[in-house]
N, C-alpha and C. Protein backbone atom coordinates (compact mmCIF):
# COMPACT_ATOMS: atom_id res chain seq x y z
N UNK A 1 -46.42 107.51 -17.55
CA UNK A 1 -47.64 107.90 -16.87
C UNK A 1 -47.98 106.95 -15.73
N UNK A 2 -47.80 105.63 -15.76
CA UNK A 2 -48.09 104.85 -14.67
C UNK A 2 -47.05 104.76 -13.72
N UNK A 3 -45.98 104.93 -14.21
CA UNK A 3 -44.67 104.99 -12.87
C UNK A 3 -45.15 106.37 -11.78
N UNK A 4 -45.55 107.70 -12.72
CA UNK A 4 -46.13 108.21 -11.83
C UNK A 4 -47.38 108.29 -11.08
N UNK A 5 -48.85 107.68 -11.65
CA UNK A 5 -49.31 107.23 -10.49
C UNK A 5 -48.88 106.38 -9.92
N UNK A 6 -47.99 105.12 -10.11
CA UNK A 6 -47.91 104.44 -8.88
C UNK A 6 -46.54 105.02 -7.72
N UNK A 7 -46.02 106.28 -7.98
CA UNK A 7 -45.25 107.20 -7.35
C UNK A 7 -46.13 108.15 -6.29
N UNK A 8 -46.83 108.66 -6.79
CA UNK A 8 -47.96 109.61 -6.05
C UNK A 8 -49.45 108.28 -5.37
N UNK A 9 -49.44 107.23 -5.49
CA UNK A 9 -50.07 106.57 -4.48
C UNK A 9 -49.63 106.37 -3.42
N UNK A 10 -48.19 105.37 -3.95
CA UNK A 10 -47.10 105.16 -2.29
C UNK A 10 -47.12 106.54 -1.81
N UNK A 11 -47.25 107.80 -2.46
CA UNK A 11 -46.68 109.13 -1.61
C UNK A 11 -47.73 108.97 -0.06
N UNK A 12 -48.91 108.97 -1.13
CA UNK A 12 -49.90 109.21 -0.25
C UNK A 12 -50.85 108.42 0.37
N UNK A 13 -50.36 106.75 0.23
CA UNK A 13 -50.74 105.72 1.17
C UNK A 13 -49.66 105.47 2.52
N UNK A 14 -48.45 106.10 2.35
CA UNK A 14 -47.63 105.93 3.37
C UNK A 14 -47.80 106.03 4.65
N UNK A 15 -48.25 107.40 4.64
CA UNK A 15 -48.72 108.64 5.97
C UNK A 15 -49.75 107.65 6.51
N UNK A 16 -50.76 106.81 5.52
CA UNK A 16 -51.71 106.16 5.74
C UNK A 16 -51.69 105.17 6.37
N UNK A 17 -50.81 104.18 6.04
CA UNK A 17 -50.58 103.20 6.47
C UNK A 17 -49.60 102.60 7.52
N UNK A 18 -48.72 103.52 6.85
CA UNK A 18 -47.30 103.55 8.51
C UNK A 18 -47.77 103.95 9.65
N UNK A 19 -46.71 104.14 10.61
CA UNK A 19 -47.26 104.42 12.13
C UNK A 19 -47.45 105.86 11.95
N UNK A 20 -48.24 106.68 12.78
CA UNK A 20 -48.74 107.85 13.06
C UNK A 20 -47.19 108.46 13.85
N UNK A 21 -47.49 109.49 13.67
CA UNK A 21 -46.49 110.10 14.28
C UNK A 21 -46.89 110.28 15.74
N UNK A 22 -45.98 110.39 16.46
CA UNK A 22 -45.94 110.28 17.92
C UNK A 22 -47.31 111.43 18.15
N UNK A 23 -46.99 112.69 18.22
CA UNK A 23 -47.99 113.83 18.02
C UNK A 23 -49.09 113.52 17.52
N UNK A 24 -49.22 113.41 16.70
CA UNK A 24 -50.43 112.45 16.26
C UNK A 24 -50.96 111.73 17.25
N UNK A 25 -50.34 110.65 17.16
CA UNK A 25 -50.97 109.42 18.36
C UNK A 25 -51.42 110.34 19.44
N UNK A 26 -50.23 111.03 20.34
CA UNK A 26 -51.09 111.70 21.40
C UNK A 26 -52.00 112.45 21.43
N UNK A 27 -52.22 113.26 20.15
CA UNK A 27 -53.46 113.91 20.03
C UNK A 27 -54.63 113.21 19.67
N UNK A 28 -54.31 112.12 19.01
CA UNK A 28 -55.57 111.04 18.95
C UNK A 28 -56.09 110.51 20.33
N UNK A 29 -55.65 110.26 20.96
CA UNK A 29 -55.53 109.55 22.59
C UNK A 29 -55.37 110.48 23.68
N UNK A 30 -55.58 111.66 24.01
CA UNK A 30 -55.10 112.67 25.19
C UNK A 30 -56.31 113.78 24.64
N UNK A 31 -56.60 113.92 25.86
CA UNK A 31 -57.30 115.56 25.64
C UNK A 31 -56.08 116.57 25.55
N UNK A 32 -55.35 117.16 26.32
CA UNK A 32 -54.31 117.68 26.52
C UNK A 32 -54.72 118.30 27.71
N UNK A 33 -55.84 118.13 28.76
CA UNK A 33 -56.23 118.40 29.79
C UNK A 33 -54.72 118.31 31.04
N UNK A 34 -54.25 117.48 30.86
CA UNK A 34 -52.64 118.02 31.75
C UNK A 34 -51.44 118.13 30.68
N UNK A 35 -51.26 119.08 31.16
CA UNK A 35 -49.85 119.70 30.20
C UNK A 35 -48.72 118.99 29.98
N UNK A 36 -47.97 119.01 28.89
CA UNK A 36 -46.74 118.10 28.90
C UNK A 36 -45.55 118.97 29.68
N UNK A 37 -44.37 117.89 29.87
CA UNK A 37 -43.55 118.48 29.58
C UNK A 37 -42.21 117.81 29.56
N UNK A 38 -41.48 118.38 28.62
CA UNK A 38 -40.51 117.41 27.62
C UNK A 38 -39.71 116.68 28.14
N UNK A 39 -39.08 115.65 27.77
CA UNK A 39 -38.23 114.63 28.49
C UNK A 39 -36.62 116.21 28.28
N UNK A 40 -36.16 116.97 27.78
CA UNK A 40 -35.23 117.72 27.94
C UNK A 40 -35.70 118.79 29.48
N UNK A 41 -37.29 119.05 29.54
CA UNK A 41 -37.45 119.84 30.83
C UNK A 41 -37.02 118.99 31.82
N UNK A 42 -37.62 117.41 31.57
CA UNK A 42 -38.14 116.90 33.00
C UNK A 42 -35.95 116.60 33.23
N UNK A 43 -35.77 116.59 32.14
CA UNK A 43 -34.11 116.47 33.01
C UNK A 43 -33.73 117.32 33.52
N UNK A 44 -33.84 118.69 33.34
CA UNK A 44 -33.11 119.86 33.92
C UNK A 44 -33.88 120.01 34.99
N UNK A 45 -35.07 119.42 35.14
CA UNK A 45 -35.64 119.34 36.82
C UNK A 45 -35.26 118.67 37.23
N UNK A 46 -35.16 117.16 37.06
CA UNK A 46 -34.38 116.16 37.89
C UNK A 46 -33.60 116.24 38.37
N UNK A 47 -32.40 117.24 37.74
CA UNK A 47 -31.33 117.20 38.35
C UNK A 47 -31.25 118.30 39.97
N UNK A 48 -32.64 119.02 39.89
CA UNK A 48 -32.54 119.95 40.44
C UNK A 48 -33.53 119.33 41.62
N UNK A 49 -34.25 117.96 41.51
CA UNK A 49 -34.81 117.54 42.66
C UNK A 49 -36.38 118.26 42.42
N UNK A 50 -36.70 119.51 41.62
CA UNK A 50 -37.76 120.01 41.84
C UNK A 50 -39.09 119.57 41.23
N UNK A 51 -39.39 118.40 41.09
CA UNK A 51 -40.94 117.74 40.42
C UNK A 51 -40.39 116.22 41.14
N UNK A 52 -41.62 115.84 41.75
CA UNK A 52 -41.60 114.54 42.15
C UNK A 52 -42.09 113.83 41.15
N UNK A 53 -41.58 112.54 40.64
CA UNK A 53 -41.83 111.59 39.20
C UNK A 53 -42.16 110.77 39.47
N UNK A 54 -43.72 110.50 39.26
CA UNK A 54 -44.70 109.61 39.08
C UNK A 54 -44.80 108.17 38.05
N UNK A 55 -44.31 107.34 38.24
CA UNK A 55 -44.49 106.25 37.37
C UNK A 55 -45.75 105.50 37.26
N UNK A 56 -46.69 105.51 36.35
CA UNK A 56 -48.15 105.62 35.99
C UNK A 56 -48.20 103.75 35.64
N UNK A 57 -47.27 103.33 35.25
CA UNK A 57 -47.31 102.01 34.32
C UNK A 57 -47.52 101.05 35.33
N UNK A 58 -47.51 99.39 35.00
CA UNK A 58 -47.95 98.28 36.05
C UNK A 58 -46.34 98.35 36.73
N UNK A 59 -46.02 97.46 37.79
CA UNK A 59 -45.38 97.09 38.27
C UNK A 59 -44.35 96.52 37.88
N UNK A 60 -44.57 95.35 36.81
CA UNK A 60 -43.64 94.34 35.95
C UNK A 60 -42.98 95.61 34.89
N UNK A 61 -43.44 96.73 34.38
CA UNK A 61 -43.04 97.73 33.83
C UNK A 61 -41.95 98.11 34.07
N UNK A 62 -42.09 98.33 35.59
CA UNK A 62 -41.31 99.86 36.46
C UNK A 62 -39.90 98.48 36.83
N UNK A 63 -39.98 97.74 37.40
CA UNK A 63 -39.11 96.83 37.89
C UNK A 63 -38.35 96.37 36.43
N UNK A 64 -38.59 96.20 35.29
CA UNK A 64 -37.61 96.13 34.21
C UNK A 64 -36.74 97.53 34.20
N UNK A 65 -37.17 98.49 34.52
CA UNK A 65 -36.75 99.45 34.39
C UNK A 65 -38.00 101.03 34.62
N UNK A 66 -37.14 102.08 34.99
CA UNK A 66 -37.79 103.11 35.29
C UNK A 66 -36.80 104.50 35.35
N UNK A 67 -37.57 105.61 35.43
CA UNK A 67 -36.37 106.74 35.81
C UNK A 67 -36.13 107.44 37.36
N UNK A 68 -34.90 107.39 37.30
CA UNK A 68 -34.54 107.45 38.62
C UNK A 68 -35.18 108.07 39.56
N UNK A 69 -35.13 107.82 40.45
CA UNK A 69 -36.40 108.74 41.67
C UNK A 69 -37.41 108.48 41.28
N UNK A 70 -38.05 108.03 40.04
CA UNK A 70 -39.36 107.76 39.89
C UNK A 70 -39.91 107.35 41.28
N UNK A 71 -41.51 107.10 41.50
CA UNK A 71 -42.02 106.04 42.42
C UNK A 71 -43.66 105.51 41.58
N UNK A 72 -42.90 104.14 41.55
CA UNK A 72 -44.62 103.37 41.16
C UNK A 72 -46.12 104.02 41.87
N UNK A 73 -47.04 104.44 40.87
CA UNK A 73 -48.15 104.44 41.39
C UNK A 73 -49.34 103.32 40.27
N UNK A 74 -48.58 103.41 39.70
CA UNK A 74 -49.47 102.25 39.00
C UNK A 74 -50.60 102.88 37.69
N UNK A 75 -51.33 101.78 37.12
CA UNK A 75 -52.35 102.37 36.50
C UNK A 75 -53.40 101.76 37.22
N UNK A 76 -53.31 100.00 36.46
CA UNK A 76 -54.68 99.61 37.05
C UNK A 76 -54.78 99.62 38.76
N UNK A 77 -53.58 99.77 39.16
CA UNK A 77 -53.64 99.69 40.78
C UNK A 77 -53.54 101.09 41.03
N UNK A 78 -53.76 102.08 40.37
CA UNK A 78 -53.62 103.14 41.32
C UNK A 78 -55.01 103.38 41.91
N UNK A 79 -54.15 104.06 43.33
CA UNK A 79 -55.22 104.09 44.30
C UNK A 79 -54.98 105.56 45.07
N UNK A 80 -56.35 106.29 45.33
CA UNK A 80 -56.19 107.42 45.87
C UNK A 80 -55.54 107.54 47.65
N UNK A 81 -55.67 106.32 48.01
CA UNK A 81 -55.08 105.56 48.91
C UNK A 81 -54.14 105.72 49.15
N UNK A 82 -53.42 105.65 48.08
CA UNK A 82 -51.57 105.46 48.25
C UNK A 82 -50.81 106.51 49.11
N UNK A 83 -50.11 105.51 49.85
CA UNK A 83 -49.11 106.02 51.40
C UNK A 83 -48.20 107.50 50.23
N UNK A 84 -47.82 107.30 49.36
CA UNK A 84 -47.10 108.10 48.44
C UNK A 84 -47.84 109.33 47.74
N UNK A 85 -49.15 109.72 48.01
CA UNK A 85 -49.94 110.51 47.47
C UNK A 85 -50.37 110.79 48.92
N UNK A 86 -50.46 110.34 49.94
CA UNK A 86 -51.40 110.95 51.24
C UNK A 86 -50.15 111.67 51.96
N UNK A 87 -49.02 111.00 51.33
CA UNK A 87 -47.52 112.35 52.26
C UNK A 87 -47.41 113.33 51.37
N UNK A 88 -47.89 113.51 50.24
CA UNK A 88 -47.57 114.49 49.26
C UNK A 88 -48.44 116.01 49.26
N UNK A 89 -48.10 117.09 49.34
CA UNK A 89 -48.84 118.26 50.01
C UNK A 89 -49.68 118.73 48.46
N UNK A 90 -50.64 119.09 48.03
CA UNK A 90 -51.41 119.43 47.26
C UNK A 90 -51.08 120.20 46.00
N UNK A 91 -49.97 120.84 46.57
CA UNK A 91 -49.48 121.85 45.97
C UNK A 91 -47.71 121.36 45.31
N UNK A 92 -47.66 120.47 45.25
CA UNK A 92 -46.87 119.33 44.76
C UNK A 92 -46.05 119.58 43.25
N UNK A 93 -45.19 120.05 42.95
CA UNK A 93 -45.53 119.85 41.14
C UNK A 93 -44.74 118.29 41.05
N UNK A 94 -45.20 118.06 40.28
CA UNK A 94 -45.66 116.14 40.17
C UNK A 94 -45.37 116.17 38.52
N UNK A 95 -44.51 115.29 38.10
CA UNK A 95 -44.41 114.81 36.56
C UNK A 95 -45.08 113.52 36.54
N UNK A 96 -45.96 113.05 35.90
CA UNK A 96 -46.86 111.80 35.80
C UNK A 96 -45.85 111.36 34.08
N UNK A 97 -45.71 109.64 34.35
CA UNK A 97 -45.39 109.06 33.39
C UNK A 97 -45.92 107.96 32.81
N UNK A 98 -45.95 107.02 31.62
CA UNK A 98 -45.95 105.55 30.94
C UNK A 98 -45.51 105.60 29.91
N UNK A 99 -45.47 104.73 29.08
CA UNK A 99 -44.60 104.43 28.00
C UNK A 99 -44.54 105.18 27.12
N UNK A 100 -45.95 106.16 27.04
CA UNK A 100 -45.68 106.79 25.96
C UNK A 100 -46.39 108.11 26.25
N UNK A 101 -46.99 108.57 26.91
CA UNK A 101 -47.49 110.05 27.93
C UNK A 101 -49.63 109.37 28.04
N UNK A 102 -49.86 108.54 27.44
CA UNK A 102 -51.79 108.19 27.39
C UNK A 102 -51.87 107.79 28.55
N UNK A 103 -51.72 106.63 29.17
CA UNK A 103 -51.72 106.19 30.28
C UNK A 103 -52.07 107.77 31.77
N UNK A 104 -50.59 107.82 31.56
CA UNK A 104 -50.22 108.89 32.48
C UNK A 104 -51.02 110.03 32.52
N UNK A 105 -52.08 110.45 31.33
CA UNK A 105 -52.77 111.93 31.36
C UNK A 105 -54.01 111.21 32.06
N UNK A 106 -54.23 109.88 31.72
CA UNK A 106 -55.48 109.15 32.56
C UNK A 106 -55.32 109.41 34.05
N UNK A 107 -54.44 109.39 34.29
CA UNK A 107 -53.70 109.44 35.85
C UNK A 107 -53.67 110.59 36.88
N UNK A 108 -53.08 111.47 35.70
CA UNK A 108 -53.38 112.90 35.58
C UNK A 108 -54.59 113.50 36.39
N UNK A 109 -55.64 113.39 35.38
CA UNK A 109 -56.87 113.71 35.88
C UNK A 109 -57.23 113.69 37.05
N UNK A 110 -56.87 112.12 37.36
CA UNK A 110 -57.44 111.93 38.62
C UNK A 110 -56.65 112.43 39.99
N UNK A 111 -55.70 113.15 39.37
CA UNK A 111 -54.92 113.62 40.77
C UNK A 111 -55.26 114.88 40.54
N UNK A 112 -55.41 115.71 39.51
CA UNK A 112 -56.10 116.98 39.86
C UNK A 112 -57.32 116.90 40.61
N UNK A 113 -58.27 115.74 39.99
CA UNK A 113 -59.67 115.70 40.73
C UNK A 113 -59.22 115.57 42.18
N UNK A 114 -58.15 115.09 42.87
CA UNK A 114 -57.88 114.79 44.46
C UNK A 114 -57.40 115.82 45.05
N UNK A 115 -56.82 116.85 44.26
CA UNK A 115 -57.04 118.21 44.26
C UNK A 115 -55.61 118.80 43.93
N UNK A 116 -54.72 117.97 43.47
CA UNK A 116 -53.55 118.27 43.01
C UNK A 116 -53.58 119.51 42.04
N UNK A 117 -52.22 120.14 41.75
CA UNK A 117 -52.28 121.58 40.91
C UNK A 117 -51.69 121.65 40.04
N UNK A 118 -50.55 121.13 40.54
CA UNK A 118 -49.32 120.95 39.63
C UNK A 118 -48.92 120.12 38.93
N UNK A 119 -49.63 119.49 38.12
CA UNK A 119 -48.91 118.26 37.55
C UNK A 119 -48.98 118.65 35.64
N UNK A 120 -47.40 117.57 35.62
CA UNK A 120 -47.42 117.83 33.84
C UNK A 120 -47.41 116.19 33.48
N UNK A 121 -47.51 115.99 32.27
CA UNK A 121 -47.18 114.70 31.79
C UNK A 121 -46.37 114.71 30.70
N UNK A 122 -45.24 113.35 31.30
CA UNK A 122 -44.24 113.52 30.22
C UNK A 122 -44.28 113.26 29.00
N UNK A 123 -43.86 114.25 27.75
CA UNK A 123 -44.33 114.38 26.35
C UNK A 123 -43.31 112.62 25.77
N UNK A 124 -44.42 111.97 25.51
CA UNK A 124 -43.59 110.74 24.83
C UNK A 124 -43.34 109.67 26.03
N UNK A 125 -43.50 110.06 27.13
CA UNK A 125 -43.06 109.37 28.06
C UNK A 125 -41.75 108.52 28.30
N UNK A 126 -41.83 107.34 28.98
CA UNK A 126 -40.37 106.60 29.18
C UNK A 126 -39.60 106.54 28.08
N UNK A 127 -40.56 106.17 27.13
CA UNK A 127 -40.15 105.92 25.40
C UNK A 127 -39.29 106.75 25.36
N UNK A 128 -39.79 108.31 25.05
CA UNK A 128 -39.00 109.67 24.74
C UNK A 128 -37.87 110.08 25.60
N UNK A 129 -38.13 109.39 26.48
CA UNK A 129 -36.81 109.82 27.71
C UNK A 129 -36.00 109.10 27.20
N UNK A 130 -35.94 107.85 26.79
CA UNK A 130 -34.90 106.86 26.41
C UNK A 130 -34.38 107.30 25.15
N UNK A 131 -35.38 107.41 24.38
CA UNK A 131 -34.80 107.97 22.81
C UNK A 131 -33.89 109.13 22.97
N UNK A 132 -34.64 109.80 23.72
CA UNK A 132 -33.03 111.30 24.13
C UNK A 132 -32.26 110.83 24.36
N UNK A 133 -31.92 109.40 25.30
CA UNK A 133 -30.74 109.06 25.52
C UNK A 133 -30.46 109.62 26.98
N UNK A 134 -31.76 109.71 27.60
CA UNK A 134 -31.09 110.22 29.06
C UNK A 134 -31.53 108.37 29.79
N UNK A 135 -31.13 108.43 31.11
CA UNK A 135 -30.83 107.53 31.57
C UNK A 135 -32.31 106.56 32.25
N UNK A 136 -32.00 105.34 32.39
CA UNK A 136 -33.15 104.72 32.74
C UNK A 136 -32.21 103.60 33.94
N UNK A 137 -33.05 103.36 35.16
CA UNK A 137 -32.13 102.31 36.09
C UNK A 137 -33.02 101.32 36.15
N UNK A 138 -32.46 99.87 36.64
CA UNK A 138 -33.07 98.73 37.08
C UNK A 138 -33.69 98.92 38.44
N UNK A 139 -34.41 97.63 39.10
CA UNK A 139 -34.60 97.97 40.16
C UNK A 139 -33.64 98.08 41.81
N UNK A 140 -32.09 97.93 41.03
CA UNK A 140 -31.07 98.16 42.00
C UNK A 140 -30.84 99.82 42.17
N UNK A 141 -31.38 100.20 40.94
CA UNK A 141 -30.80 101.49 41.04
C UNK A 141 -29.55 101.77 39.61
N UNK A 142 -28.99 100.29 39.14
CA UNK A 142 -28.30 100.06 38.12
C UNK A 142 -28.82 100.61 36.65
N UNK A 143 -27.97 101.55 36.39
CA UNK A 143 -28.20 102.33 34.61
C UNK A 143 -28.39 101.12 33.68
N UNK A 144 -29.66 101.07 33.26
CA UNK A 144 -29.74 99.85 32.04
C UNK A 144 -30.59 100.24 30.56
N UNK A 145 -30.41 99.73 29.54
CA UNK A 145 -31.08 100.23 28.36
C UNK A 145 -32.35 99.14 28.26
N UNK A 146 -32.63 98.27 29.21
CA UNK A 146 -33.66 97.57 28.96
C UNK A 146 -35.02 98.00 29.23
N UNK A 147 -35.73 98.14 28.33
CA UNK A 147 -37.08 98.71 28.65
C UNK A 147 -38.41 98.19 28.30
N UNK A 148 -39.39 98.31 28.98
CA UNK A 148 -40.70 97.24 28.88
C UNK A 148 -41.21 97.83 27.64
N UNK A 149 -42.10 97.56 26.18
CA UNK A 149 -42.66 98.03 25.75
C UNK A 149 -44.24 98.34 25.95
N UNK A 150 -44.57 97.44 26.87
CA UNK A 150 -45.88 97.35 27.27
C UNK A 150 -46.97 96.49 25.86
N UNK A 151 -46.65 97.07 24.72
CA UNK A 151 -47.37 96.11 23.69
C UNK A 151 -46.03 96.19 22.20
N UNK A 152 -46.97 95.26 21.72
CA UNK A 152 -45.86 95.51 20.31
C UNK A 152 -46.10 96.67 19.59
N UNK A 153 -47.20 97.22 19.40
CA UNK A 153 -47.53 98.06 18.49
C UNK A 153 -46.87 99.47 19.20
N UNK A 154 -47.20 99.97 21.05
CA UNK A 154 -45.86 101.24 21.36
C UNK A 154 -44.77 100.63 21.17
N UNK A 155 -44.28 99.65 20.83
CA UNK A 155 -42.88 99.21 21.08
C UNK A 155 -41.93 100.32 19.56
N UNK A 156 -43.10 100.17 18.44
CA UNK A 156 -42.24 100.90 17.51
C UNK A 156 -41.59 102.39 17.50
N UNK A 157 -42.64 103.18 18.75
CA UNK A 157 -42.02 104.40 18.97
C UNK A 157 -40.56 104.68 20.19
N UNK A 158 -40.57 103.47 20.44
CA UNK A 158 -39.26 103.34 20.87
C UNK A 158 -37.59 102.69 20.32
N UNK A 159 -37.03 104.20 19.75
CA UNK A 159 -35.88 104.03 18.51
C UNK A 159 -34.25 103.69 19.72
N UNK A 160 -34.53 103.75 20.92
CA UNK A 160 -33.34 103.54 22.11
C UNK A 160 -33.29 102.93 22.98
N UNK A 161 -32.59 101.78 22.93
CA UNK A 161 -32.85 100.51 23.81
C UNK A 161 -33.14 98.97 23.70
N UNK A 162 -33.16 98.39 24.39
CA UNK A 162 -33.01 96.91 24.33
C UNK A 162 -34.83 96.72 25.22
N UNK A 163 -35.07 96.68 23.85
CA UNK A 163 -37.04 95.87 23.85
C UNK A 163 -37.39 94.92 24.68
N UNK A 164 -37.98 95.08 25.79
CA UNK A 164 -39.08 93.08 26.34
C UNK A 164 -39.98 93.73 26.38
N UNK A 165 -41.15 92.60 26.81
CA UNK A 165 -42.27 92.75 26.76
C UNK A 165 -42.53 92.04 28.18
């Protein structure tokens, strides 16, 4: 009798206590006010050139690593300002990214509010792109598995790659 309650506690302190599931997390943290869309879409666009890719994260982020064609806009530095958003025509479709898609729906917003239309955010973000196993470059342009976690605690939803901080 006690092996099984203490069987059916761990069942049901686990869920509790372990990490949340990715889905989870983003639904805890995201309205879903910009749409995702999956690190398997955003590749079959990439290859096709058709969504310009927004890198949402700091600077020290993107320069460990980023996805190709990306272009830094930053978080705490983004600016409605930016030479990279004032050449970009309104009607734009735009993939917004960070480590893990929260950041990036913050980002989001504010480029619809500037009057943008098209934008998705990537489900899982850099994290999820890496875990697929699609590709990430340095700032040469060089294919590397090194990737920023930004804190320790996203660092656990990232199962592909070589961790800094």
């Amino acid at each position: 009798m006690k092996r099984a309650f203490w069987i059916l506690v761990s069942m049901v302190s686990a869920p509790i206590f372990g990490q949340p599931s990715l889905d989870h997390l983003l639904k805890t943290y995201n309205t879903g006010s910009i749409p995702y869309l999956s690190a398997q879409e955003l590749r079959m666009h990439q290859l096709n050139n058709s969504f310009v890719i927004l890198d949402t994260r700091e600077k020290a982020e993107f320069e460990v690593s980023h996805i190709a064609n990306a272009q830094l806009i930053g978080f705490n530095s983004f600016s409605e300002k930016n030479p990279i958003l004032k050449k970009l025509p309104l009607d734009t479709p735009i993939v917004v990214y960070c480590s893990l898609g929260i950041r990036s729906e913050k980002i989001g917003k504010k480029l619809k509010k500037l009057g943008f239309t098209h934008i998705k955010n990537l489900y899982g973000g850099i994290f999820e792109w890496k875990n697929e196993h699609y590709p990430i470059v340095d700032m040469e342009g060089r294919e590397t598995d090194t990737i920023h976690t930004f804190t320790k605690r996203w660092a656990n939803y990232l199962t592909n790659g070589i961790k800094v901080n």
